[in-house]
Protein backbone atom coordinates (compact mmCIF):
# COMPACT_ATOMS: atom_id res chain seq x y z
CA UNK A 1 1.86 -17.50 -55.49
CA UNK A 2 -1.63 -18.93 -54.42
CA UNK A 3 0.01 -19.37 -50.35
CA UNK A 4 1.21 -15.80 -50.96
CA UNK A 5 -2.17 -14.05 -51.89
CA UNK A 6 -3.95 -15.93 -49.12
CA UNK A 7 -1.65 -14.54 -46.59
CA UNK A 8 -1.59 -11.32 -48.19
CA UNK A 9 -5.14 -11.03 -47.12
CA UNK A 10 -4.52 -12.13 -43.57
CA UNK A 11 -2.52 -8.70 -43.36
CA UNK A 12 0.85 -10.27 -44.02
CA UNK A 13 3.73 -8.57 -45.75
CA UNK A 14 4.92 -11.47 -48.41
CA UNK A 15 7.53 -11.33 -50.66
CA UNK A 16 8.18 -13.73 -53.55
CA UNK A 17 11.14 -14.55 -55.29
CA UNK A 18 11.01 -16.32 -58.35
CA UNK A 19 14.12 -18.19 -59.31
CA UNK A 20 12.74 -20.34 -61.98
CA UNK A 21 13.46 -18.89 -65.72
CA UNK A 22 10.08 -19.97 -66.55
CA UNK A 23 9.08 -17.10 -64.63
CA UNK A 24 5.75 -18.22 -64.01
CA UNK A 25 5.36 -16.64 -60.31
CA UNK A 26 6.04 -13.36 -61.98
CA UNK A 27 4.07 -13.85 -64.71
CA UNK A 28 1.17 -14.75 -62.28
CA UNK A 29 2.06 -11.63 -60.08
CA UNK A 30 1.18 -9.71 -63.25
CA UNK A 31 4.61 -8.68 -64.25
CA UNK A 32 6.03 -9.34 -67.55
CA UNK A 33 9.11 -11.45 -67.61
CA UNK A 34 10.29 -9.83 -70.76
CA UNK A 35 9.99 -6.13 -69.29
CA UNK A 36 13.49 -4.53 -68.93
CA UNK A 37 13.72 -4.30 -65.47
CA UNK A 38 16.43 -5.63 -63.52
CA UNK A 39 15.65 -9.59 -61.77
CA UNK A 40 16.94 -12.07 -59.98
CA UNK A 41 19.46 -12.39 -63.08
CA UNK A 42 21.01 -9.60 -61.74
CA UNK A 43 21.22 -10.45 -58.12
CA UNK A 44 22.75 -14.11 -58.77
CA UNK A 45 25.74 -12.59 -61.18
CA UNK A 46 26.61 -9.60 -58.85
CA UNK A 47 28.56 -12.27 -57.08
CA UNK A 48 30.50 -12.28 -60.68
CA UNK A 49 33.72 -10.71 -61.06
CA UNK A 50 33.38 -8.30 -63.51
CA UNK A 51 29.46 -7.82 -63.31
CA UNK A 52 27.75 -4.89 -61.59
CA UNK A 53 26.49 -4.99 -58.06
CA UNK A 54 22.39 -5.43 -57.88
CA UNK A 55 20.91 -5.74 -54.40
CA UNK A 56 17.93 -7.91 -54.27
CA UNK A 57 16.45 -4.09 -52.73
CA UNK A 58 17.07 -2.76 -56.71
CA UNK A 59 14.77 -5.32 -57.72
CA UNK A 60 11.92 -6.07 -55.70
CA UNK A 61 8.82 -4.39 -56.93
CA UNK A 62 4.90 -3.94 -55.77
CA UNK A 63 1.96 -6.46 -57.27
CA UNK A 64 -1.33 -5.27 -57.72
CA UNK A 65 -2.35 -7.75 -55.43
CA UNK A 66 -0.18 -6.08 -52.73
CA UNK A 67 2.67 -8.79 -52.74
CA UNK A 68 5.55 -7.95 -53.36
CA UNK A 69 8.00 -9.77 -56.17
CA UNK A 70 11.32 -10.29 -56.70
CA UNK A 71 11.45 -10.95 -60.70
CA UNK A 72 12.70 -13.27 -63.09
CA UNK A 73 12.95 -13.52 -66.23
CA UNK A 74 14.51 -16.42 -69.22
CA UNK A 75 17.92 -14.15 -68.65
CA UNK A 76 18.50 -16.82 -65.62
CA UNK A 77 19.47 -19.93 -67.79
CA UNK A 78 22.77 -18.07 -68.53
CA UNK A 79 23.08 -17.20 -64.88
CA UNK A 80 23.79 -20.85 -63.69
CA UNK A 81 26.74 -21.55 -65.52
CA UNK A 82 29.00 -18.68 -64.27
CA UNK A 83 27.35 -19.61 -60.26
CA UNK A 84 29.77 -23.25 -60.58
CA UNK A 85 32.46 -21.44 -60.84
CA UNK A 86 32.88 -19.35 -57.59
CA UNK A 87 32.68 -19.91 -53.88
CA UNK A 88 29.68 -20.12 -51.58
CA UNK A 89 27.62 -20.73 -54.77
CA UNK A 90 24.91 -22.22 -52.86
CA UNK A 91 24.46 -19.29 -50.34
CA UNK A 92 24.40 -16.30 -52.94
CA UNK A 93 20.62 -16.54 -52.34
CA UNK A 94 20.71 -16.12 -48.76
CA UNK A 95 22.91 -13.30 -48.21
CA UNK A 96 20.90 -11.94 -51.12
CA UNK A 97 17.77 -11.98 -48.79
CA UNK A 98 19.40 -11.21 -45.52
CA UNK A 99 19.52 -7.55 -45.76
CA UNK A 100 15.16 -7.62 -46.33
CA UNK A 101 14.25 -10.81 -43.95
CA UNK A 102 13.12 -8.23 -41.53
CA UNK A 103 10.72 -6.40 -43.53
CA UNK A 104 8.27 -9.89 -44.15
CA UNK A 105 6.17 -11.71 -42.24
CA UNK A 106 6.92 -14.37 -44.92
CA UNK A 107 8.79 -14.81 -48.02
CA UNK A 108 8.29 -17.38 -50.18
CA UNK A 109 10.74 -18.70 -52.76
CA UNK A 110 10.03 -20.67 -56.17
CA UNK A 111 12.12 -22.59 -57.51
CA UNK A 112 12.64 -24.44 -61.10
CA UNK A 113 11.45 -28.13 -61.16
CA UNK A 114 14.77 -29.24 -62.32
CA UNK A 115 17.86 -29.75 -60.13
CA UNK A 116 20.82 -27.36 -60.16
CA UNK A 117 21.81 -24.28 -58.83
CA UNK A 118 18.32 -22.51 -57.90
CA UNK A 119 17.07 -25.09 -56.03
CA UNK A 120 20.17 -25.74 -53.46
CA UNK A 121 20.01 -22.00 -53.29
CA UNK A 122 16.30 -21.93 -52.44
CA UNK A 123 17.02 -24.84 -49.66
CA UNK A 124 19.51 -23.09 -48.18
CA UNK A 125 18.07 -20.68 -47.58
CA UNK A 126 14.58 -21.32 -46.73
CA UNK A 127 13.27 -21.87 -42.87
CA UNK A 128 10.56 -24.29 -44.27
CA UNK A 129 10.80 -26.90 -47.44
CA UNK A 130 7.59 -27.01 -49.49
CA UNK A 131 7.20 -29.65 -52.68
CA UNK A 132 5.12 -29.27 -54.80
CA UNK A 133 3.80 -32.60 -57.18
CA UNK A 134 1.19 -32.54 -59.60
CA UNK A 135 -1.25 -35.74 -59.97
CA UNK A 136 0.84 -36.80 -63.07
CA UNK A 137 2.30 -40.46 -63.43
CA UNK A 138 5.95 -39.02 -63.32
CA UNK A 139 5.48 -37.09 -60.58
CA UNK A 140 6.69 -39.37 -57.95
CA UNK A 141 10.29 -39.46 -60.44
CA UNK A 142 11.73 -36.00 -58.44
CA UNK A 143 11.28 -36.97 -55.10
CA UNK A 144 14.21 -38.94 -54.98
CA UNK A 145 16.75 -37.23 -56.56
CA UNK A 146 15.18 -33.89 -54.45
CA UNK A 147 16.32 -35.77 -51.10
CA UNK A 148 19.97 -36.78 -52.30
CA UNK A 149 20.27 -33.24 -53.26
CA UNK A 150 19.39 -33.02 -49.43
CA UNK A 151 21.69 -35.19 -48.01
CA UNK A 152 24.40 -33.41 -50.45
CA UNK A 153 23.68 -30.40 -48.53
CA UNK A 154 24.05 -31.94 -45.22
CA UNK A 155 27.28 -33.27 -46.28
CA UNK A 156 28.75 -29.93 -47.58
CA UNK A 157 27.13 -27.28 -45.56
CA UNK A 158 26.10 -29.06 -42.11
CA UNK A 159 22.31 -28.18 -42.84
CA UNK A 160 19.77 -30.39 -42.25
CA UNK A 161 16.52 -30.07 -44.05
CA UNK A 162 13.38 -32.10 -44.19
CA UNK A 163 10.03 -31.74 -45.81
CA UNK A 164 7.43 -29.75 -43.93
CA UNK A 165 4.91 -30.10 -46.38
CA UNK A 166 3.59 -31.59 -50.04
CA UNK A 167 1.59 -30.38 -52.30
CA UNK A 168 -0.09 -32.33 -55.07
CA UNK A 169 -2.16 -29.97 -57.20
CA UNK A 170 -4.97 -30.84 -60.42
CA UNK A 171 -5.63 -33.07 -57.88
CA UNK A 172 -8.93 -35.29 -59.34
CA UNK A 173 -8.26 -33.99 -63.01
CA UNK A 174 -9.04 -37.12 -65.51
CA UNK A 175 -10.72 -39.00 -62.07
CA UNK A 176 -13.35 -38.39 -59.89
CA UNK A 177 -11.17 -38.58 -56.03
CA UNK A 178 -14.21 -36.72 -54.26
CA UNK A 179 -16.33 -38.97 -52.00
CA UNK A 180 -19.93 -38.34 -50.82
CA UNK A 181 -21.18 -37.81 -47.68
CA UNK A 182 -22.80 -41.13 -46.89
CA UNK A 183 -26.21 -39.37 -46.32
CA UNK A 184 -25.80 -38.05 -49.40
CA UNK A 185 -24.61 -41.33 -50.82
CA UNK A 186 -27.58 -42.96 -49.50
CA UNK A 187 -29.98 -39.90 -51.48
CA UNK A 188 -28.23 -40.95 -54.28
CA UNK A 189 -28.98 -44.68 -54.26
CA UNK A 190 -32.49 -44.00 -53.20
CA UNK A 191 -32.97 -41.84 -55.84
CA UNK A 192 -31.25 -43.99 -58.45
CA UNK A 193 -33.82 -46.74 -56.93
CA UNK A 194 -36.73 -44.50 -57.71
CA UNK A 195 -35.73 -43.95 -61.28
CA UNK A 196 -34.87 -47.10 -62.63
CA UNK A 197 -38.62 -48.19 -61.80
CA UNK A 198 -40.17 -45.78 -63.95
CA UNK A 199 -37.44 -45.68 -66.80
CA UNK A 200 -36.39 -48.14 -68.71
CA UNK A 201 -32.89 -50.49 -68.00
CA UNK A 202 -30.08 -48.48 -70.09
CA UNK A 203 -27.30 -50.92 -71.12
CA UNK A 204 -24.31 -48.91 -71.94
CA UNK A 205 -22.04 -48.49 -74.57
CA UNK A 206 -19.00 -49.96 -75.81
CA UNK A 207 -17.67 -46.59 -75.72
CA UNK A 208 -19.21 -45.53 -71.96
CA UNK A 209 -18.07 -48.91 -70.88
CA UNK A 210 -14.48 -48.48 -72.28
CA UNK A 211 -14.80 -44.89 -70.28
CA UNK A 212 -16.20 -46.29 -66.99
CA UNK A 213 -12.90 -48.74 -67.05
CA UNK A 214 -10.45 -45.65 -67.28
CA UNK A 215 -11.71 -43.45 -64.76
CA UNK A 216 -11.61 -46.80 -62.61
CA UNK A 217 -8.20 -47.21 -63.29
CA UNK A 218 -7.35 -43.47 -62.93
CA UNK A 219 -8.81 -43.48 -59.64
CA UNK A 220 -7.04 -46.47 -58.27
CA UNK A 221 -3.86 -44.38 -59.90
CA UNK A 222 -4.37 -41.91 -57.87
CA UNK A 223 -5.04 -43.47 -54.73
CA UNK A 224 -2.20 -45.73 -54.62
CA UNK A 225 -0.02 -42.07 -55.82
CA UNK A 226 -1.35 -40.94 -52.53
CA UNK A 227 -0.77 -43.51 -50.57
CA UNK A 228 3.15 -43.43 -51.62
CA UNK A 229 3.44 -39.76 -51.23
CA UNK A 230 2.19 -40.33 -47.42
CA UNK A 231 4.82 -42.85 -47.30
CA UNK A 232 7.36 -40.51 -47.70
CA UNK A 233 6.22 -37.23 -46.34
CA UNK A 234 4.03 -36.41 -43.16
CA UNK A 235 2.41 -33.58 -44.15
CA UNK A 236 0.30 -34.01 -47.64
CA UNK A 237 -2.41 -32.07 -48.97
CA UNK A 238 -4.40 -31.83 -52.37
CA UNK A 239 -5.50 -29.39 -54.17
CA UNK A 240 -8.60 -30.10 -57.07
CA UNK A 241 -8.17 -28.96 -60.30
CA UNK A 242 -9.97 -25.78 -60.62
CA UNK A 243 -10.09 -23.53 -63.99
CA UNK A 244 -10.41 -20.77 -61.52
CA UNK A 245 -5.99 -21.22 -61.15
CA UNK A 246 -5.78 -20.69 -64.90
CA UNK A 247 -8.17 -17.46 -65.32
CA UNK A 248 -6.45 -16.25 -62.27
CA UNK A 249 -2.63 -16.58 -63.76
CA UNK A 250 -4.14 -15.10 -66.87
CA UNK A 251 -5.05 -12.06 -64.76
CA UNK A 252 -1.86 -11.24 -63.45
CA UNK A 253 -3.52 -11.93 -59.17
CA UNK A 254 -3.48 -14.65 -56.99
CA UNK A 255 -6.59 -16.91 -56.55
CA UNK A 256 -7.06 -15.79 -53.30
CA UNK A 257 -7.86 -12.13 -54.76
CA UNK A 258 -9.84 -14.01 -57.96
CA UNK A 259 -11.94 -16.66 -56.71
CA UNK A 260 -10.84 -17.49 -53.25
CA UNK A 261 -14.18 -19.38 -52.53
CA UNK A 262 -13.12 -22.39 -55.41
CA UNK A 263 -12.58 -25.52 -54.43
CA UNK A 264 -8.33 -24.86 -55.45
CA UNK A 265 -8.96 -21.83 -53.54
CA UNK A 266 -10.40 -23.44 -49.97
CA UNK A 267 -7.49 -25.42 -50.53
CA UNK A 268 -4.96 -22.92 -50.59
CA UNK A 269 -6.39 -21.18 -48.35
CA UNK A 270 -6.37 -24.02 -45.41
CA UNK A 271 -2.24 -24.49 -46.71
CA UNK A 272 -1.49 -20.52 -46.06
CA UNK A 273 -3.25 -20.90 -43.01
CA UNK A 274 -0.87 -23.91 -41.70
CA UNK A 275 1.94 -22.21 -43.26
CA UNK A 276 1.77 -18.43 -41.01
CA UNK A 277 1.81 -21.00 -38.36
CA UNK A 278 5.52 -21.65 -39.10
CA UNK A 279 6.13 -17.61 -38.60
C-alpha cells in the first residue's frame, strides 16, 4: 500500500490487488471490505463451474489517493476451498491479471501471511517477490516454509522464483536500533560531562535498572534478527515504527499522501524508489 502511494506520486499508474481476507490493503485504500461490491471473491470462483463469470476489469475501482484497487473482502476464506479442486489452481490469478498488465506501470499484489492458495497464486504470478517481516520474535518462523512453497513451485510449474527484497517493518519498536552520528555522539558525551559536574550523581532505580537490562536485550534481539535475515536474503531494509502508518490506515490513504516526510515514510519512499527500478 505504502510502495504503491509513493509511486503513485512519481506519476505511476499502480494497481493493487488484495488477496488477503483480512482485507487490510483495501481497508487502507479507503474502501470498506464489507461494502457490496463485487472482489477478488468473485474473480477466484469464476473459474467455478456453476459460478458467474467476474473479470478482474468488473472489479477494480479508483482510491482517493489515485491508486487503483482490486478489493477483497472476508468472502475469500470460502473461496480457497472450492480453488483445490480444479485445474491450473495456482494460475487463476495470472490469467486474471493478464487482460490489465498493460494498463500499469506496476501492480502490486498482497497476499495473506499464511500459506495456501493466495500466496502460490500471488508468486506465480508476480515479476518480483517481496516479504515482508515484522521485528517480532516469530517472525523469522515463515521464512522457511515460504521457500519450500518455492521449491514446490519449481517442481510443479518450472518457475523459478527468488527473493528480490525484505522488508522488516516497526522496526526499533520496544528498542532503540538508531545510532548517532559520532559528532553527535561526541556532543552528547561532552554534554553529559558538563552536567554531571554541576548536578548531583543519580543512582538509578531498581525499576530503571530492570528497564535499562530489557532494552539491552531487545536491542541485541534485534541485531542478531538482522543479522539472520541478511543471511538469507540480499536485499533487506527496515522500516521504524512510526504512528504516522496507523493514522494513515485510519484515513483510508497511503503514507506517502499522509505524512510522507516520517521516518516509516523516508523509508518507503527509498523502497518504491528501488522497486520502479524493476519496471
Amino acid at each position: 500500500m505504502n510502495i504503491a502511494g509513493f509511486c503513485s506520486l512519481l506519476g505511476k499508474k499502480v494497481l493493487v490487488v488484495d488477496c488477503d481476507p483480512q482485507a487490510n490493503a483495501t481497508a487502507g485504500l479507503g474502501i470498506s471490505p464489507e461494502s457490496a461490491r463485487k472482489n477478488m471473491y468473485d474473480v477466484f470462483m469464476s473459474r467455478v463451474d456453476g459460478f458467474p463469470q467476474i473479470p478482474i476489469t468488473d472489479i477494480i475501482c479508483s482510491t482517493q489517493s489515485g491508486i487503483d484497487l482490486a478489493p477483497a473482502s472476508l468472502d475469500l476464506v470460502g473461496a480457497e476451498p472450492y480453488l483445490y479442486g480444479i485445474a491450473a489452481r495456482a494460475e487463476v490469478l495470472k490469467d486474471a491479471l493478464w487482460t490489465v498488465k498493460q494498463r500499469y506501470d506496476l501492480i502490486l499484489i498482497d497476499t495473506p501471511p499464511s500459506m495456501g492458495q493466495f500466496v502460490i497464486n500471488g508468486l506465480v504470478a508476480a515479476d518480483h517477490v517481496i516479504v515482508t517481516l515484522d521485528s517480532g520474535s516469530f517472525a523469522l518462523n515463515g521464512v522457511g516454509p515460504l521457500l519450500t512453497i518455492f521449491g514446490d513451485i519449481k517442481e510443479d510449474l518450472g518457475k523459478d522464483l527468488r527473493v528480490d527484497m525484505a522488508i522488516i517493518s516497526r522496526w526499533g519498536e520496544g528498542g532503540d536500533m538508531e545510532s548517532p552520528a559520532p559528532e553527535e555522539e561526541g556532543k552528547k558525551d561532552l554534554v553529559t560531562w558538563l552536567r554531571s559536574l554541576l548536578t548531583p550523581r543519580h543512582e538509578p532505580s531498581e525499576d530503571e535498572k530492570r528497564a535499562e537490562e530489557e532494552r539491552a536485550k531487545e536491542h541485541e534481539r534485534l541485531v542478531g534478527m538482522l543479522s539472520e535475515i541478511e543471511k538469507k536474503f540480499s536485499d533487506v531494509h527496515t522500516v521504524p515504527y512510526s504512528p504516522e502508518v496507523y493514522e494513515a490506515q485510519k484515513r483510508g490513504i497511503p503514507l506517502s499522501h499522509f505524512a510522507p516526510g516520517c521516518s516509516a515514510g523516508s523509508a518507503y519512499k527509498t523502497i518504491a524508489d528501488e522497486v520502479l527500478r524493476w519496471t
